[in-house]
PDB file of N, CA and C in Angstrom:
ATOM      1  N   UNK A   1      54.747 -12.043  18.323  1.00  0.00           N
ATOM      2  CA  UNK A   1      54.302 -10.790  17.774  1.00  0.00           C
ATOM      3  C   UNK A   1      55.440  -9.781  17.878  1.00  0.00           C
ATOM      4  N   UNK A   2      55.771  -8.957  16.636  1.00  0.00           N
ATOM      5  CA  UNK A   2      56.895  -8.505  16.555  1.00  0.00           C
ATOM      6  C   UNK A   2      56.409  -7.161  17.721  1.00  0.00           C
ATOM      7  N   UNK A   3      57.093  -5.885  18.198  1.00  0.00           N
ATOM      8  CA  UNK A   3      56.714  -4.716  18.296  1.00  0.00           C
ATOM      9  C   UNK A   3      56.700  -3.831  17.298  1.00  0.00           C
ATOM     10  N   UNK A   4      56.094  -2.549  17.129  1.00  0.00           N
ATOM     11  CA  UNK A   4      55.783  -1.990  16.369  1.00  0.00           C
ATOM     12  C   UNK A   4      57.471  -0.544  16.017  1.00  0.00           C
ATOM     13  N   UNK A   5      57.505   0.026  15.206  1.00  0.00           N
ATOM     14  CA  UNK A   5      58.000   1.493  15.318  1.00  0.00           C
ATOM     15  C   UNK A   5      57.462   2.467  17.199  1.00  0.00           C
ATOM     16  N   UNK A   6      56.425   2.407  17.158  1.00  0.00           N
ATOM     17  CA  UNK A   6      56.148   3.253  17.815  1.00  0.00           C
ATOM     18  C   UNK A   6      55.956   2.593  19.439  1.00  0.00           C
ATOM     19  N   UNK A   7      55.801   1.599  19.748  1.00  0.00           N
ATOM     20  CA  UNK A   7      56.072   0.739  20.559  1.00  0.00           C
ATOM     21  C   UNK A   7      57.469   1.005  20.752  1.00  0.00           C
ATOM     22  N   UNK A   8      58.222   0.586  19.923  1.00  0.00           N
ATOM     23  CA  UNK A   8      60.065   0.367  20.732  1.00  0.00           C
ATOM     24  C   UNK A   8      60.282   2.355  20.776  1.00  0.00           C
ATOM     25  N   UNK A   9      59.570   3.001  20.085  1.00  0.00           N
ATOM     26  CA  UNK A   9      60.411   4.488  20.391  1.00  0.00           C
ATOM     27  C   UNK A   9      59.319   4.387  22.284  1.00  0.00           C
ATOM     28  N   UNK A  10      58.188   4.188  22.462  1.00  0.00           N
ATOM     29  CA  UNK A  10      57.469   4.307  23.920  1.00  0.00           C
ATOM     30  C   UNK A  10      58.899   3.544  24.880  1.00  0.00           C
ATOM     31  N   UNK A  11      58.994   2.466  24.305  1.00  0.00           N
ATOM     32  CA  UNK A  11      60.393   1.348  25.433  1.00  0.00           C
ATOM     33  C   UNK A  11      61.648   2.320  25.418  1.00  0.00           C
ATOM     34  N   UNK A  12      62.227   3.368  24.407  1.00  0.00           N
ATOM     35  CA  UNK A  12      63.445   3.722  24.422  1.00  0.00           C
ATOM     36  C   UNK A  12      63.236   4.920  25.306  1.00  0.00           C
ATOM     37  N   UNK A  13      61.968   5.671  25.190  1.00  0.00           N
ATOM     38  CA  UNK A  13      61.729   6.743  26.348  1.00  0.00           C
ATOM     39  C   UNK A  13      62.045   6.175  28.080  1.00  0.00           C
ATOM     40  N   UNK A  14      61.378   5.258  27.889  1.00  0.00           N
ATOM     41  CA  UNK A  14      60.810   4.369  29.162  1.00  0.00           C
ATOM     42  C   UNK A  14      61.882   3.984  29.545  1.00  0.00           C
ATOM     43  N   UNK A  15      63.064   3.370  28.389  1.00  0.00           N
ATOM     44  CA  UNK A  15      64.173   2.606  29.189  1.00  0.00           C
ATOM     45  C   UNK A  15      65.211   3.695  29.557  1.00  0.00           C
ATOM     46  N   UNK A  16      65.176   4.619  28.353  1.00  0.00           N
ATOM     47  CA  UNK A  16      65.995   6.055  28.595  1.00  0.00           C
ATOM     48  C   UNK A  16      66.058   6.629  30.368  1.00  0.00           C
ATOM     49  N   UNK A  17      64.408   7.271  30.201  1.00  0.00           N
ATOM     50  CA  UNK A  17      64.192   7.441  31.867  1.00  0.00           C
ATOM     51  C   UNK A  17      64.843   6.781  32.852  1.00  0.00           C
ATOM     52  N   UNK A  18      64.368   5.466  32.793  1.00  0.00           N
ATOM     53  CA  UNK A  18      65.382   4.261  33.930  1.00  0.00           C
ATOM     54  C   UNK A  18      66.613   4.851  34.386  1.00  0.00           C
ATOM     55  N   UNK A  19      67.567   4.440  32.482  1.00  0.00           N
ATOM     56  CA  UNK A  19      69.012   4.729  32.783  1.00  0.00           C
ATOM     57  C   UNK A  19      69.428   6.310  33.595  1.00  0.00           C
ATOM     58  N   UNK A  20      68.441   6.966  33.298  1.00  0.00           N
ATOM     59  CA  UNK A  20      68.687   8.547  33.551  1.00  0.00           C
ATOM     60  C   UNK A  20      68.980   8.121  35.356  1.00  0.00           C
ATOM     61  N   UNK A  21      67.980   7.935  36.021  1.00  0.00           N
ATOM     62  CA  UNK A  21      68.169   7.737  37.122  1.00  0.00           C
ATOM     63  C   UNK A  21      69.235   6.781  38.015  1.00  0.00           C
ATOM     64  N   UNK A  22      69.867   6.169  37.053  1.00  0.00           N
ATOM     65  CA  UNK A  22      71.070   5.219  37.689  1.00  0.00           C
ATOM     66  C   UNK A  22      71.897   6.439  38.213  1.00  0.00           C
ATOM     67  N   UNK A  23      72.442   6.201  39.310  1.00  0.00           N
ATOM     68  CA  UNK A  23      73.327   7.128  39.944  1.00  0.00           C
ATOM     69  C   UNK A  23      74.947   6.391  39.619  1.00  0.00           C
ATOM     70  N   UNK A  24      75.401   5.020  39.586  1.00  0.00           N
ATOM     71  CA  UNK A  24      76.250   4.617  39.104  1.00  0.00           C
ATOM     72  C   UNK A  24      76.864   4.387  37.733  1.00  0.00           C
ATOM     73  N   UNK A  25      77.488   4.019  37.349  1.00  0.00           N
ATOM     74  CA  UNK A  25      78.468   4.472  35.885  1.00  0.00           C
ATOM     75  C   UNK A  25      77.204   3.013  35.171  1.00  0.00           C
ATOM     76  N   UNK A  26      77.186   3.256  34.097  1.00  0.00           N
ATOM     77  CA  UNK A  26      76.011   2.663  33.008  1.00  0.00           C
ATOM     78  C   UNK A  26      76.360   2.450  31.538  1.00  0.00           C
ATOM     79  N   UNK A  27      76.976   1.143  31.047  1.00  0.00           N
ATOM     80  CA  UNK A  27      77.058   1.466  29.438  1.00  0.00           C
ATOM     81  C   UNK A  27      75.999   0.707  29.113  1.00  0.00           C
ATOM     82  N   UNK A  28      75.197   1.120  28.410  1.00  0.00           N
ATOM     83  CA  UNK A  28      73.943   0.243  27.732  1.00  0.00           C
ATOM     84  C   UNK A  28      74.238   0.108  26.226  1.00  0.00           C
ATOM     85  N   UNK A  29      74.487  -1.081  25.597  1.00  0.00           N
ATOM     86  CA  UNK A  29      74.522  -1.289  24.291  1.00  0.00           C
ATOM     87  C   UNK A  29      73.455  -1.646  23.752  1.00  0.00           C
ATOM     88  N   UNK A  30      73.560  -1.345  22.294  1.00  0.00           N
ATOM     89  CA  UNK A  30      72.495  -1.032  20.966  1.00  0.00           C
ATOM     90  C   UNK A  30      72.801  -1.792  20.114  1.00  0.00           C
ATOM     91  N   UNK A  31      72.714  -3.040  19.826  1.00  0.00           N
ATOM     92  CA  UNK A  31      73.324  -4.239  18.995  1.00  0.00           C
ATOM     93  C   UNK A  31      72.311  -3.560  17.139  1.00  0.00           C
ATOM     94  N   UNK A  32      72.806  -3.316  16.969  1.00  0.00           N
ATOM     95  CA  UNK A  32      72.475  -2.696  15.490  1.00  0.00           C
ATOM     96  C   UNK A  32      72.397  -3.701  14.508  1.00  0.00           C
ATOM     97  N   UNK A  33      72.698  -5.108  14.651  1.00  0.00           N
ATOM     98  CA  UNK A  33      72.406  -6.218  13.925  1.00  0.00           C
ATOM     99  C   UNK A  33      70.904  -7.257  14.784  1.00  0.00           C
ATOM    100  N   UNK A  34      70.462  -6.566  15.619  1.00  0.00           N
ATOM    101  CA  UNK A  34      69.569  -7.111  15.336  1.00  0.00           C
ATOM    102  C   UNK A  34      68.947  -7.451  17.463  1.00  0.00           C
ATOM    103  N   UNK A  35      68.105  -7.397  17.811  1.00  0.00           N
ATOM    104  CA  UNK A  35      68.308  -7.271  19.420  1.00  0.00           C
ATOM    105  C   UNK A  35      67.579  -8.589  19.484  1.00  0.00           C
ATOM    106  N   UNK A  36      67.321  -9.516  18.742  1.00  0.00           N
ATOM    107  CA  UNK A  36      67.064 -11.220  19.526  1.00  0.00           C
ATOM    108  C   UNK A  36      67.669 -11.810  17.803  1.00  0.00           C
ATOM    109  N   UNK A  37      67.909 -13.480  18.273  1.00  0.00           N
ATOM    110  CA  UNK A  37      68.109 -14.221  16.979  1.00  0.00           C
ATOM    111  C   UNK A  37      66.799 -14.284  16.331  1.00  0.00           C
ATOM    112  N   UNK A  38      65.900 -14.126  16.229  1.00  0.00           N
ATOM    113  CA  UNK A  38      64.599 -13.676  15.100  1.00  0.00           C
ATOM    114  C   UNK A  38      64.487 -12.440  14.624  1.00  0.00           C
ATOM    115  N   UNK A  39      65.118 -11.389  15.095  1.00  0.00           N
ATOM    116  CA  UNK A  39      65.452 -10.364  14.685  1.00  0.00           C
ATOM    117  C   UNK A  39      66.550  -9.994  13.904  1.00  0.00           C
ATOM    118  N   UNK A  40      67.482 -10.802  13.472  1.00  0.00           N
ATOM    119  CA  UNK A  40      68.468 -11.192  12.320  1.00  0.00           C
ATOM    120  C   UNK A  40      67.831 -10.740  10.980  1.00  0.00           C
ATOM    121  N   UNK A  41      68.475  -9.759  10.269  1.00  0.00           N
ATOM    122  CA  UNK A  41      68.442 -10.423   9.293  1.00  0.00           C
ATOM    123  C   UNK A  41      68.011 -11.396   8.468  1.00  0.00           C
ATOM    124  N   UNK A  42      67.446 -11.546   7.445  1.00  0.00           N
ATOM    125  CA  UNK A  42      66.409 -12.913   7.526  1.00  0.00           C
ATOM    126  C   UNK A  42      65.562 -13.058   7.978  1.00  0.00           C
ATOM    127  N   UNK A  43      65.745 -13.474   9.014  1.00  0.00           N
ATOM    128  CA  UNK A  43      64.917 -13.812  10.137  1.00  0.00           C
ATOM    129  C   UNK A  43      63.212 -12.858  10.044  1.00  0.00           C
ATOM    130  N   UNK A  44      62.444 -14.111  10.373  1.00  0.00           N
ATOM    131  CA  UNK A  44      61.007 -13.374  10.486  1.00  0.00           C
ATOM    132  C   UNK A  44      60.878 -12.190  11.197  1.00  0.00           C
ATOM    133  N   UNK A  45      61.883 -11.818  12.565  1.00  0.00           N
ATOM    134  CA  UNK A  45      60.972 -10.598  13.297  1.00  0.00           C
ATOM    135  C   UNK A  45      62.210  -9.270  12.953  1.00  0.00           C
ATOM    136  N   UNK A  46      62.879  -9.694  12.051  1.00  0.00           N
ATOM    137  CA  UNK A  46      64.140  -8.255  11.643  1.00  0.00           C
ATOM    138  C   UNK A  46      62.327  -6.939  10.569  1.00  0.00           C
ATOM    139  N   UNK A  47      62.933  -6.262  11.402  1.00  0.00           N
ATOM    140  CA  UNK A  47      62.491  -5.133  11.157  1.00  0.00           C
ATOM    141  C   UNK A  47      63.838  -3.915  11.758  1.00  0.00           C
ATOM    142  N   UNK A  48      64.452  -3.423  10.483  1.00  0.00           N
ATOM    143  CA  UNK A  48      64.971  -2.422  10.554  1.00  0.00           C
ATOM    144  C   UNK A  48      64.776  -0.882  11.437  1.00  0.00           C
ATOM    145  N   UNK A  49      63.465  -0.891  10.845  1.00  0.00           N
ATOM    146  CA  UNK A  49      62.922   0.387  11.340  1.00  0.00           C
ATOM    147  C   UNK A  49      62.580   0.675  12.354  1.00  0.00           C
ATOM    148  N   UNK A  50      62.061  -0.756  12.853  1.00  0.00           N
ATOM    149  CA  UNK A  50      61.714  -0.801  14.878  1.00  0.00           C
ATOM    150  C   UNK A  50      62.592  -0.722  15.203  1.00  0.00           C
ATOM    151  N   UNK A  51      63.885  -1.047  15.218  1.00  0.00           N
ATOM    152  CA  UNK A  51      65.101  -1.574  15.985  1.00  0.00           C
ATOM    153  C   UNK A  51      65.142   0.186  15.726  1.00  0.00           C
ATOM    154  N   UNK A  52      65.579   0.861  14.639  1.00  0.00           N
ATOM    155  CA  UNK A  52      66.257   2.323  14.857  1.00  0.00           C
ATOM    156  C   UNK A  52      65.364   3.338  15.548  1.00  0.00           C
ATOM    157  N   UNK A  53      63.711   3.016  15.948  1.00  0.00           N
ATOM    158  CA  UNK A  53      62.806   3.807  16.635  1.00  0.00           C
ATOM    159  C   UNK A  53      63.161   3.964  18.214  1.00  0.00           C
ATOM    160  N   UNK A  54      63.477   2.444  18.285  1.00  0.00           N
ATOM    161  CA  UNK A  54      63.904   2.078  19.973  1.00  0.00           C
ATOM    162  C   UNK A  54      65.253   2.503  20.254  1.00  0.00           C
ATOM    163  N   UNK A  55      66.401   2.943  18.989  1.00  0.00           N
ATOM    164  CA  UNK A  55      67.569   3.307  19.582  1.00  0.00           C
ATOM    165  C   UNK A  55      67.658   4.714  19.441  1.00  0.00           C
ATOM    166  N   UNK A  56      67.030   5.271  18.510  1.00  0.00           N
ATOM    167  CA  UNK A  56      66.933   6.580  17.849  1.00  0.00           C
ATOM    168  C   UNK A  56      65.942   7.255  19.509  1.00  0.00           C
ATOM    169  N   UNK A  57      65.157   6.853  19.784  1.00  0.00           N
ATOM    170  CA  UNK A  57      64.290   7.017  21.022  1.00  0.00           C
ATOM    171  C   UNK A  57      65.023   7.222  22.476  1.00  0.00           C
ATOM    172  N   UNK A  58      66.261   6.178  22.627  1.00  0.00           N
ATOM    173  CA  UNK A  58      67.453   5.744  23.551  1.00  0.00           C
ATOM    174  C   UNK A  58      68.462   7.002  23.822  1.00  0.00           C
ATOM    175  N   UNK A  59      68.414   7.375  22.435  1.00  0.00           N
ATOM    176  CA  UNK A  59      69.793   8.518  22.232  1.00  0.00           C
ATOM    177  C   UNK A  59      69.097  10.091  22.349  1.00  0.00           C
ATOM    178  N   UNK A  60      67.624  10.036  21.949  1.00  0.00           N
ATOM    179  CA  UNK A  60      66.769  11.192  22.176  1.00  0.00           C
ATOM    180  C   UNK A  60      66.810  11.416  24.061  1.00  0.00           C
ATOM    181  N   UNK A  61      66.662  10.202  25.018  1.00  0.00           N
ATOM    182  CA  UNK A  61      66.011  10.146  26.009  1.00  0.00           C
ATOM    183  C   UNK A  61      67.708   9.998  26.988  1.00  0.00           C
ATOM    184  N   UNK A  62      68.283   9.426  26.836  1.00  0.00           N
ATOM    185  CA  UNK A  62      69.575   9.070  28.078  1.00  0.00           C
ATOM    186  C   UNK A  62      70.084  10.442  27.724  1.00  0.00           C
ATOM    187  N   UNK A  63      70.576  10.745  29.071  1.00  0.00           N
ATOM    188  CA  UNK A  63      71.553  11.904  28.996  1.00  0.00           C
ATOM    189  C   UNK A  63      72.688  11.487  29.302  1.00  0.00           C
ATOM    190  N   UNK A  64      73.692  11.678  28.418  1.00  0.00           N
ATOM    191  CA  UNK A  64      75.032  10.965  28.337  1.00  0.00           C
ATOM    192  C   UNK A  64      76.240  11.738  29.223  1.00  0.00           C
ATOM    193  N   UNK A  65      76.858  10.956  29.681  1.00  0.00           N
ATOM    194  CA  UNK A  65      78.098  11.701  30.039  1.00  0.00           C
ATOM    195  C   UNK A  65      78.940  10.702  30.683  1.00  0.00           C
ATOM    196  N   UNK A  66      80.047  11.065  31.207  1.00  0.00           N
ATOM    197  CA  UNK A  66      81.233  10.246  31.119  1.00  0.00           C
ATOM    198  C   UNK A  66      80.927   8.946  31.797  1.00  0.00           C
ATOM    199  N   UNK A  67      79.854   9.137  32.656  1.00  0.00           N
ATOM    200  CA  UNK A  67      79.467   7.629  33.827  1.00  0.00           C
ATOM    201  C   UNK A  67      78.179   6.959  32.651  1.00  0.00           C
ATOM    202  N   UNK A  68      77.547   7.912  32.001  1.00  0.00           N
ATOM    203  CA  UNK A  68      76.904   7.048  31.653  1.00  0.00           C
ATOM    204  C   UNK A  68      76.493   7.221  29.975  1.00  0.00           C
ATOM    205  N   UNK A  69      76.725   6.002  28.988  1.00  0.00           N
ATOM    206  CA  UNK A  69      77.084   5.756  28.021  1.00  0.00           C
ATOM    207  C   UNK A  69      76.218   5.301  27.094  1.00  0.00           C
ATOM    208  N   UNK A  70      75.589   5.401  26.121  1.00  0.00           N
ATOM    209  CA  UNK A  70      75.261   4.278  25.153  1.00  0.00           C
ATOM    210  C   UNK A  70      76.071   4.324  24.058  1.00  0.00           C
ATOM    211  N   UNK A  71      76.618   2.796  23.389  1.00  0.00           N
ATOM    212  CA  UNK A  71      77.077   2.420  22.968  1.00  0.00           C
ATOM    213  C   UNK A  71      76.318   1.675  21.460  1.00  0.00           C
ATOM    214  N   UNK A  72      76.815   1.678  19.848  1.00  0.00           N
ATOM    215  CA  UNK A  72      75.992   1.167  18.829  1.00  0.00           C
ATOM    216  C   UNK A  72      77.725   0.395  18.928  1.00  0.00           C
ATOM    217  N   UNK A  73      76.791  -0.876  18.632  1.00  0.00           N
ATOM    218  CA  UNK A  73      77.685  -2.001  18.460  1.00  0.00           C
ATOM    219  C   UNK A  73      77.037  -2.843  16.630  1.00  0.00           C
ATOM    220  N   UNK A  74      77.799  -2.957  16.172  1.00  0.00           N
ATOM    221  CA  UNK A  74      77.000  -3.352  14.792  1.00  0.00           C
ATOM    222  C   UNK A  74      77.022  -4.810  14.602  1.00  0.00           C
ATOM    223  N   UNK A  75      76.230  -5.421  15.381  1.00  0.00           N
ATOM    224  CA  UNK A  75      76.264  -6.861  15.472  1.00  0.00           C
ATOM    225  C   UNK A  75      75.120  -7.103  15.998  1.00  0.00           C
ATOM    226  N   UNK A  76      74.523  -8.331  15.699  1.00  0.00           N
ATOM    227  CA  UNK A  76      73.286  -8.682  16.556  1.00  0.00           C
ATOM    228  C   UNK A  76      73.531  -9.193  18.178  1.00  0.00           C
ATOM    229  N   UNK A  77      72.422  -9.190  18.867  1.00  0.00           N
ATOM    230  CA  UNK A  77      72.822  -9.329  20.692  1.00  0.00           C
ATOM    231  C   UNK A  77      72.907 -10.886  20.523  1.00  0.00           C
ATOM    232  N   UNK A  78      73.458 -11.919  19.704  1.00  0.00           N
ATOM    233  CA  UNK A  78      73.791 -12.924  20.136  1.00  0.00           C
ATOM    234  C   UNK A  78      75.182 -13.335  19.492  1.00  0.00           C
ATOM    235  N   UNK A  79      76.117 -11.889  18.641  1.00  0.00           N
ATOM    236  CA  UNK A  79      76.784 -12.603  17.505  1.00  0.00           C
ATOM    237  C   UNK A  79      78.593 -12.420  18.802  1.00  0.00           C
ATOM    238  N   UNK A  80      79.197 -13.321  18.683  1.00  0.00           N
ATOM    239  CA  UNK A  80      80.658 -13.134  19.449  1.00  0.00           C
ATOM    240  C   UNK A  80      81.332 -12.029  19.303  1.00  0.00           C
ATOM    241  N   UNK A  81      80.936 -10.942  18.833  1.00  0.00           N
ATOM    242  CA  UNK A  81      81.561  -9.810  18.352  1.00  0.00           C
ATOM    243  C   UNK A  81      80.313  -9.096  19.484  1.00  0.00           C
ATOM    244  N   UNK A  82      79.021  -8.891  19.280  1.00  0.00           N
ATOM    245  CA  UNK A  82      78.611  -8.626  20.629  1.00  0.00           C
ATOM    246  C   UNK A  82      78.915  -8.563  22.165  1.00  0.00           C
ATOM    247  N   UNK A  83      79.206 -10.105  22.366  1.00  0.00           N
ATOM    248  CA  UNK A  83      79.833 -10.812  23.461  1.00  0.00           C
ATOM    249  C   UNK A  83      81.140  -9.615  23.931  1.00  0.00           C
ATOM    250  N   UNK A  84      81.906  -9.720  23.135  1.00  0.00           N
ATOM    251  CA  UNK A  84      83.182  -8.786  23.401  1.00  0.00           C
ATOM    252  C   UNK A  84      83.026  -7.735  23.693  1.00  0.00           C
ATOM    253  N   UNK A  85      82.353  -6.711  22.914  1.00  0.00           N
ATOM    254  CA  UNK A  85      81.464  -5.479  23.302  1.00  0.00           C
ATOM    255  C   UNK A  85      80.986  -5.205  24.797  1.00  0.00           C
ATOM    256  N   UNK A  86      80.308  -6.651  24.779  1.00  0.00           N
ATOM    257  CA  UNK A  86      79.594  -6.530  26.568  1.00  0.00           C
ATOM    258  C   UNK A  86      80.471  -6.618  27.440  1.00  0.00           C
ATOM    259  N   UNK A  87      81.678  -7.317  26.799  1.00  0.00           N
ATOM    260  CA  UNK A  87      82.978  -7.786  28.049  1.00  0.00           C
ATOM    261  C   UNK A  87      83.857  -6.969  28.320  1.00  0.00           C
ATOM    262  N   UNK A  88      84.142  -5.833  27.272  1.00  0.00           N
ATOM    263  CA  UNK A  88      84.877  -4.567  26.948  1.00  0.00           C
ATOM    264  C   UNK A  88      84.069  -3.751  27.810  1.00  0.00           C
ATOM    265  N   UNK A  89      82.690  -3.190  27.838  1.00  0.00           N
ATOM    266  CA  UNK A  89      81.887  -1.691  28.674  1.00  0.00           C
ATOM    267  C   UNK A  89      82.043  -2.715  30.031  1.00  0.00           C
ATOM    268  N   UNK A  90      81.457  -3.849  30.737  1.00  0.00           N
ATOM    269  CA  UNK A  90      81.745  -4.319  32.014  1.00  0.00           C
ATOM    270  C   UNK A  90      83.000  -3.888  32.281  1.00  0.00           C
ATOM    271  N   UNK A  91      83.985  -3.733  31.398  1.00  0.00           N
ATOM    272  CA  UNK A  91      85.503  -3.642  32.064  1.00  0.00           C
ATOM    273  C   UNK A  91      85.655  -2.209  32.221  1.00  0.00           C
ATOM    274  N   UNK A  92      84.822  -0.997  31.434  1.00  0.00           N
ATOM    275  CA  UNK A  92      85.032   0.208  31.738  1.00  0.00           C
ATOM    276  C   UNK A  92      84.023   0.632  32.863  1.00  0.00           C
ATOM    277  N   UNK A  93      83.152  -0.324  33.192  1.00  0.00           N
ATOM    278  CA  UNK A  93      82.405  -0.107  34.353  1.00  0.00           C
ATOM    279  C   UNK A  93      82.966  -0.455  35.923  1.00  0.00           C
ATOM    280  N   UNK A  94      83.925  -1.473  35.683  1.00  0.00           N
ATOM    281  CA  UNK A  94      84.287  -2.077  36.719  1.00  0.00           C
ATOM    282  C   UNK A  94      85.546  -1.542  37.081  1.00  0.00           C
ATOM    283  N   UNK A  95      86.323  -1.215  36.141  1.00  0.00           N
ATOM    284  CA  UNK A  95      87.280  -0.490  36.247  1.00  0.00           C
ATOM    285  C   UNK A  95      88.418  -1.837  35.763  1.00  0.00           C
ATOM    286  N   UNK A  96      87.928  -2.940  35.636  1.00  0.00           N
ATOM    287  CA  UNK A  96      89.035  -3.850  35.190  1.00  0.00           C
ATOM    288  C   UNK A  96      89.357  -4.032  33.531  1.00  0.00           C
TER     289      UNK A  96
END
């Protein structure tokens, strides 16, 4: 069962909050192609509009600043161009 629009904007408040409270440095990425392989493009559970409720919701709710980040990566969360993305913010988190 896919989630709804209004479902992923409730998760981007919810996950927003979370990140708010991390006291350590935080990049959270936004895979803009798609956040599971059924969510592709194609794919039965791609819904455009959920995916931008839950990030549009993300960017309403995190308060950003230099420790802590969200990031739109334009790839889906399984494509190797993702991968790099995640391996690139770990390295500005870690400092390596």
């Amino acid at each position: 069962m896919r989630t709804t629009p209004e479902e992923n904007r409730r998760m981007g408040e919810w996950i927003g909050q979370k990140l708010n409270a991390c006291p350590g440095p935080v990049r959270f990425l936004l895979p803009e192609g798609g956040v599971s392989a059924i969510d592709a493009p194609g794919q039965p559970f791609h819904d455009p509009e959920a995916d931008a409720a839950l990030f549009e919701a993300l960017e309403a709710t995190v308060e950003q600043t230099d420790r802590r980040q969200l990031k739109r990566v334009p790839h889906n969360v399984n494509d190797p161009e993702f991968t790099q993305a995640l391996i690139q913010a770990f390295g500005e988190v870690t400092g390596r």
